[in-house]
C-alpha atoms as a PDB file:
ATOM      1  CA  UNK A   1     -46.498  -9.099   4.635  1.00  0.00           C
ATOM      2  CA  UNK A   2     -46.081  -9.328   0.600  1.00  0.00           C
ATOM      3  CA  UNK A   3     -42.257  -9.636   0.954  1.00  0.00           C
ATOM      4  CA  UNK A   4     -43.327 -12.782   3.427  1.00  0.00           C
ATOM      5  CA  UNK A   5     -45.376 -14.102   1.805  1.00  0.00           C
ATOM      6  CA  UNK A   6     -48.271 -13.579   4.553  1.00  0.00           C
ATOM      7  CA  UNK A   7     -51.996 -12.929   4.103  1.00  0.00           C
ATOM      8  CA  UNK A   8     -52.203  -9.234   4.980  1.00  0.00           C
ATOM      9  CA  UNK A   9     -55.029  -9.923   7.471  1.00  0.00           C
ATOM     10  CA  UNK A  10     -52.980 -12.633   9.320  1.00  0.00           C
ATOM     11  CA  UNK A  11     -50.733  -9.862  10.082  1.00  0.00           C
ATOM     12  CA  UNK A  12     -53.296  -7.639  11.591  1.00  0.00           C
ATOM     13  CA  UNK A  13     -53.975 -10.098  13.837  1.00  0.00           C
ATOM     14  CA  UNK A  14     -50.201 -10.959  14.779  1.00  0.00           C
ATOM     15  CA  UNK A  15     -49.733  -7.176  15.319  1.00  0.00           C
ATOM     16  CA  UNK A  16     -52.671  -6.392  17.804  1.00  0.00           C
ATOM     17  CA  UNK A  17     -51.329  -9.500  19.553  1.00  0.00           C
ATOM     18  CA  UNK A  18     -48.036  -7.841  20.448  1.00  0.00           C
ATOM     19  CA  UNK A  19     -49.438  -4.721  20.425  1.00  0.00           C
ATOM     20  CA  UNK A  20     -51.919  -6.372  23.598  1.00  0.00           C
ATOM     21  CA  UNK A  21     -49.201  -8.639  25.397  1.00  0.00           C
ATOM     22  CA  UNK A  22     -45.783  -7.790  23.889  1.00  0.00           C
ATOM     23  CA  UNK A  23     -45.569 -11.588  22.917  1.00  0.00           C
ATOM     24  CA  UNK A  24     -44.726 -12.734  19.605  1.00  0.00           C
ATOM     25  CA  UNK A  25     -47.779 -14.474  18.227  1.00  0.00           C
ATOM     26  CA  UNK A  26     -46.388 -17.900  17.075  1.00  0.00           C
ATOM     27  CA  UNK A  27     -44.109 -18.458  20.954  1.00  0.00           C
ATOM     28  CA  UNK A  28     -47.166 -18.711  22.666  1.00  0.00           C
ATOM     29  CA  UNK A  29     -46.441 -21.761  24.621  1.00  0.00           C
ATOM     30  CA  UNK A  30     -43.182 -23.507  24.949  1.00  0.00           C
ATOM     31  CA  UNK A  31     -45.105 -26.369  26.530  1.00  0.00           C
ATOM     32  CA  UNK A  32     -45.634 -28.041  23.349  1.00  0.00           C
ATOM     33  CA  UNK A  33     -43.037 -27.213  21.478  1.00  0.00           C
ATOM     34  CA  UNK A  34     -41.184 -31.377  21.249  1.00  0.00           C
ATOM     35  CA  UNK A  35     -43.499 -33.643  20.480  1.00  0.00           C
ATOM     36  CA  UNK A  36     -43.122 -36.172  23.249  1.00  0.00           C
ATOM     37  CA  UNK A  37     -43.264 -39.767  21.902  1.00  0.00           C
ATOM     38  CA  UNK A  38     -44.320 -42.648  24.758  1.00  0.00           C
ATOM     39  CA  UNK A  39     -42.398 -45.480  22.579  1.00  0.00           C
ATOM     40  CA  UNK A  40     -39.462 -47.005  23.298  1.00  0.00           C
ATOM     41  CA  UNK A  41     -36.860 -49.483  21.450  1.00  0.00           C
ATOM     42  CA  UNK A  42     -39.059 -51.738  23.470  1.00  0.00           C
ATOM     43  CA  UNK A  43     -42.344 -51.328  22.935  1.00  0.00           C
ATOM     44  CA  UNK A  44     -41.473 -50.810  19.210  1.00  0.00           C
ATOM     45  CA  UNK A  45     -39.963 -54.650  19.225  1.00  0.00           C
ATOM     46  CA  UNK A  46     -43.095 -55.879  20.988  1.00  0.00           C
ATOM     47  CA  UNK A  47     -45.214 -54.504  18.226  1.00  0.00           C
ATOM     48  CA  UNK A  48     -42.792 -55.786  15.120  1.00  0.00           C
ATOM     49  CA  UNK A  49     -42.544 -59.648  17.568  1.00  0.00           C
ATOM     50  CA  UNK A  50     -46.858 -59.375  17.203  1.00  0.00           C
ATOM     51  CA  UNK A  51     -47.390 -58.594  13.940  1.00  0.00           C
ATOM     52  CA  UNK A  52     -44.634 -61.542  12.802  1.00  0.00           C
ATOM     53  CA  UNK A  53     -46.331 -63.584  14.913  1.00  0.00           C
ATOM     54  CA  UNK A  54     -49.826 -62.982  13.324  1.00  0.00           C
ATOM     55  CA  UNK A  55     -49.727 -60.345  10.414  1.00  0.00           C
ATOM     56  CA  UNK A  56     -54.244 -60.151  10.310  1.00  0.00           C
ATOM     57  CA  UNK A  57     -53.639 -58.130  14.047  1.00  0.00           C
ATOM     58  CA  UNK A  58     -55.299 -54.796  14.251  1.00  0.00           C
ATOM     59  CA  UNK A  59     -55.318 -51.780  16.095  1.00  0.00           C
ATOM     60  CA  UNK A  60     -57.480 -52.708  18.808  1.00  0.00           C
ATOM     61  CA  UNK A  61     -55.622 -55.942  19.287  1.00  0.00           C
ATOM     62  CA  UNK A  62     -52.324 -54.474  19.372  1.00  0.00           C
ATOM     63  CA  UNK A  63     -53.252 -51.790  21.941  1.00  0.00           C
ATOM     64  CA  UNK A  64     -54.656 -54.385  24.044  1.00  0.00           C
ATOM     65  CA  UNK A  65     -51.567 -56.693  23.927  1.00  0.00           C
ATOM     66  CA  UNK A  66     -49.267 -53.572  24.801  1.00  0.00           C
ATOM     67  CA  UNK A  67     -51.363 -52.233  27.620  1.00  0.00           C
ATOM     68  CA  UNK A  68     -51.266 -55.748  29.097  1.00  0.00           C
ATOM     69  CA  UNK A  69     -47.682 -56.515  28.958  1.00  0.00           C
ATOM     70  CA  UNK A  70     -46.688 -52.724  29.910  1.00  0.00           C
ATOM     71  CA  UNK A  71     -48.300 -51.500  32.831  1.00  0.00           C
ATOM     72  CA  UNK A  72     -49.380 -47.768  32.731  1.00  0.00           C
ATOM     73  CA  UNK A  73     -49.102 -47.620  29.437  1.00  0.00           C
ATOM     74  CA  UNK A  74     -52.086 -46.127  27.322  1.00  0.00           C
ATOM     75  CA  UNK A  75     -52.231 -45.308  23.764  1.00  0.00           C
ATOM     76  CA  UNK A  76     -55.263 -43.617  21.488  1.00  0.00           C
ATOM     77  CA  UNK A  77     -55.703 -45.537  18.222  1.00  0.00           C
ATOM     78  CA  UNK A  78     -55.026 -42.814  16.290  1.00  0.00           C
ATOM     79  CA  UNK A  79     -51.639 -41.748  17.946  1.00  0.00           C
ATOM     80  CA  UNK A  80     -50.936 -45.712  17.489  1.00  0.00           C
ATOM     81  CA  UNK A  81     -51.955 -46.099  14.011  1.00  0.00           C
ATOM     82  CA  UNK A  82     -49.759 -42.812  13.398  1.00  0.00           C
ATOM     83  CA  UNK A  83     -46.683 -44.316  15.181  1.00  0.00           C
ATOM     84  CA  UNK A  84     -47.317 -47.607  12.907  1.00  0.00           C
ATOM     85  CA  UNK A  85     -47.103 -45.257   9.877  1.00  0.00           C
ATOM     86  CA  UNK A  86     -44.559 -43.100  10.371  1.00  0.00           C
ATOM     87  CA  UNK A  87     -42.024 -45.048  12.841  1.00  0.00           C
ATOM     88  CA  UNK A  88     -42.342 -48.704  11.773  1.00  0.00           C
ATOM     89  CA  UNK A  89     -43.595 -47.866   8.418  1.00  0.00           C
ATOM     90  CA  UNK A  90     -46.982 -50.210   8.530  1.00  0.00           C
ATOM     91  CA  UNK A  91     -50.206 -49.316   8.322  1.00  0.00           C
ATOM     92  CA  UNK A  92     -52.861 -51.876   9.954  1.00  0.00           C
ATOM     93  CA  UNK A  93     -56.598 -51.623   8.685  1.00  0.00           C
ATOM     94  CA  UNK A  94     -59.753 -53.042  10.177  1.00  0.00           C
ATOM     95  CA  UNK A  95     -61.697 -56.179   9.335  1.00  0.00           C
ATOM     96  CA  UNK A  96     -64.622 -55.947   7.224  1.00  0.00           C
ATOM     97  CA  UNK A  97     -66.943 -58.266   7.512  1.00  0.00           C
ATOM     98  CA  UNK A  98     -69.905 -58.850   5.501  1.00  0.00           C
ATOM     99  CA  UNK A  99     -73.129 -61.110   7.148  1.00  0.00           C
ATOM    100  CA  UNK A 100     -73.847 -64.597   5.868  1.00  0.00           C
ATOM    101  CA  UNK A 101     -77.028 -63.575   4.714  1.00  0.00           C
ATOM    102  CA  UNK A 102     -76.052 -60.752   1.934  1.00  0.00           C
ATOM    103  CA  UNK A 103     -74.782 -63.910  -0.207  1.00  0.00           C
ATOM    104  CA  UNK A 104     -77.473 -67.166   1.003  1.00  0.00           C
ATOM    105  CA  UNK A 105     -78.743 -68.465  -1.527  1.00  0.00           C
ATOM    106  CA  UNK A 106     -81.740 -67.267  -0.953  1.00  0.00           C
ATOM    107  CA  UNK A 107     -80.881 -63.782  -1.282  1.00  0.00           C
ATOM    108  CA  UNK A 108     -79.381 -64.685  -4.226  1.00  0.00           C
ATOM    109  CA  UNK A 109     -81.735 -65.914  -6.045  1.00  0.00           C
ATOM    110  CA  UNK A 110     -84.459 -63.837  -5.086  1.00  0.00           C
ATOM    111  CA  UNK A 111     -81.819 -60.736  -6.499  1.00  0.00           C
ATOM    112  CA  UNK A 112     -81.845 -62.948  -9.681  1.00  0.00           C
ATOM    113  CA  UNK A 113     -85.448 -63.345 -10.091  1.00  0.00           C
ATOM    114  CA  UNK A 114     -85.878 -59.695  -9.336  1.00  0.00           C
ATOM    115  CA  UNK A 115     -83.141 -58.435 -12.016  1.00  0.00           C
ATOM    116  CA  UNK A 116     -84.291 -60.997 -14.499  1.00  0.00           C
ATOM    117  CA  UNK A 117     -88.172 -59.394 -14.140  1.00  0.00           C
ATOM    118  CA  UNK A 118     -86.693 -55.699 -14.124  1.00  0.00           C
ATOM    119  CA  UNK A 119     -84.198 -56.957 -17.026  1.00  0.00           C
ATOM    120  CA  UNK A 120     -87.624 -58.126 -18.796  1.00  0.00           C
ATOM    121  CA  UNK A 121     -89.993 -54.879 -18.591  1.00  0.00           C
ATOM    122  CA  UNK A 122     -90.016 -51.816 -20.320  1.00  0.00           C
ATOM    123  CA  UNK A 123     -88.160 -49.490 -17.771  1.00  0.00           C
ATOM    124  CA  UNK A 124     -85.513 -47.785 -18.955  1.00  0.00           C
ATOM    125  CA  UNK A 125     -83.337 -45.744 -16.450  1.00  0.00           C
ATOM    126  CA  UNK A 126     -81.551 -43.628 -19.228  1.00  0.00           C
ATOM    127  CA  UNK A 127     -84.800 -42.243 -20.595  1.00  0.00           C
ATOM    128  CA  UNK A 128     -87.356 -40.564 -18.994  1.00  0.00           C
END
């Protein structure tokens, strides 16, 4: 294990795994062994023709647009946003949108009136 480079423990565990099914502990499925990617050329030019078209598209838009105009296809939105990343090289955020209200003028000016009052007093937050 030293001369590997492996926690000691981690062989214990590898070793009562043979010892129980005569399988080496890292093969245990050769099911997932490729990752298998659902893109093609084509669905890969689809996203790069959207986002010239309009570059403020995000994930939920583009996975709508591709399960439209591909039938039976279906995508998570984190496999997606890792395909973006790593295959096409572009990462897509969401929106974030902030309500009207936070900066009415109201609000405003009733955060004004209540920093100028604080500003005014004798409270100090560095002193006790």
């Amino acid at each position: 294990a030293r001369d590997l480079n492996v926690n000691y423990h981690t062989t214990l565990r590898w070793w009562k795994y043979y010892e129980g099914t005569e399988e080496v502990a890292y093969k245990k499925s050769e099911q997932n062994s490729e990752i298998l990617h659902s893109f093609t050329t084509e669905h890969n030019e689809y996203i790069k023709e959207l986002l010239d078209n309009d570059p403020q598209l995000y994930s939920d838009d583009i996975i709508n647009s591709l399960t439209e105009r591909f039938e039976d296809f279906t995508i998570s939105k984190s496999q997606l946003n890792n395909h973006l990343k790593n295959t096409i090289l572009i990462t897509v955020k969401n929106p974030m949108f902030e309500p009207e209200v936070r900066n009415s003028v109201g609000n405003l000016q009733t955060r004004f009136e209540w920093f100028m009052e604080w500003k005014d007093s004798d409270l100090d937050f560095t002193k006790n």
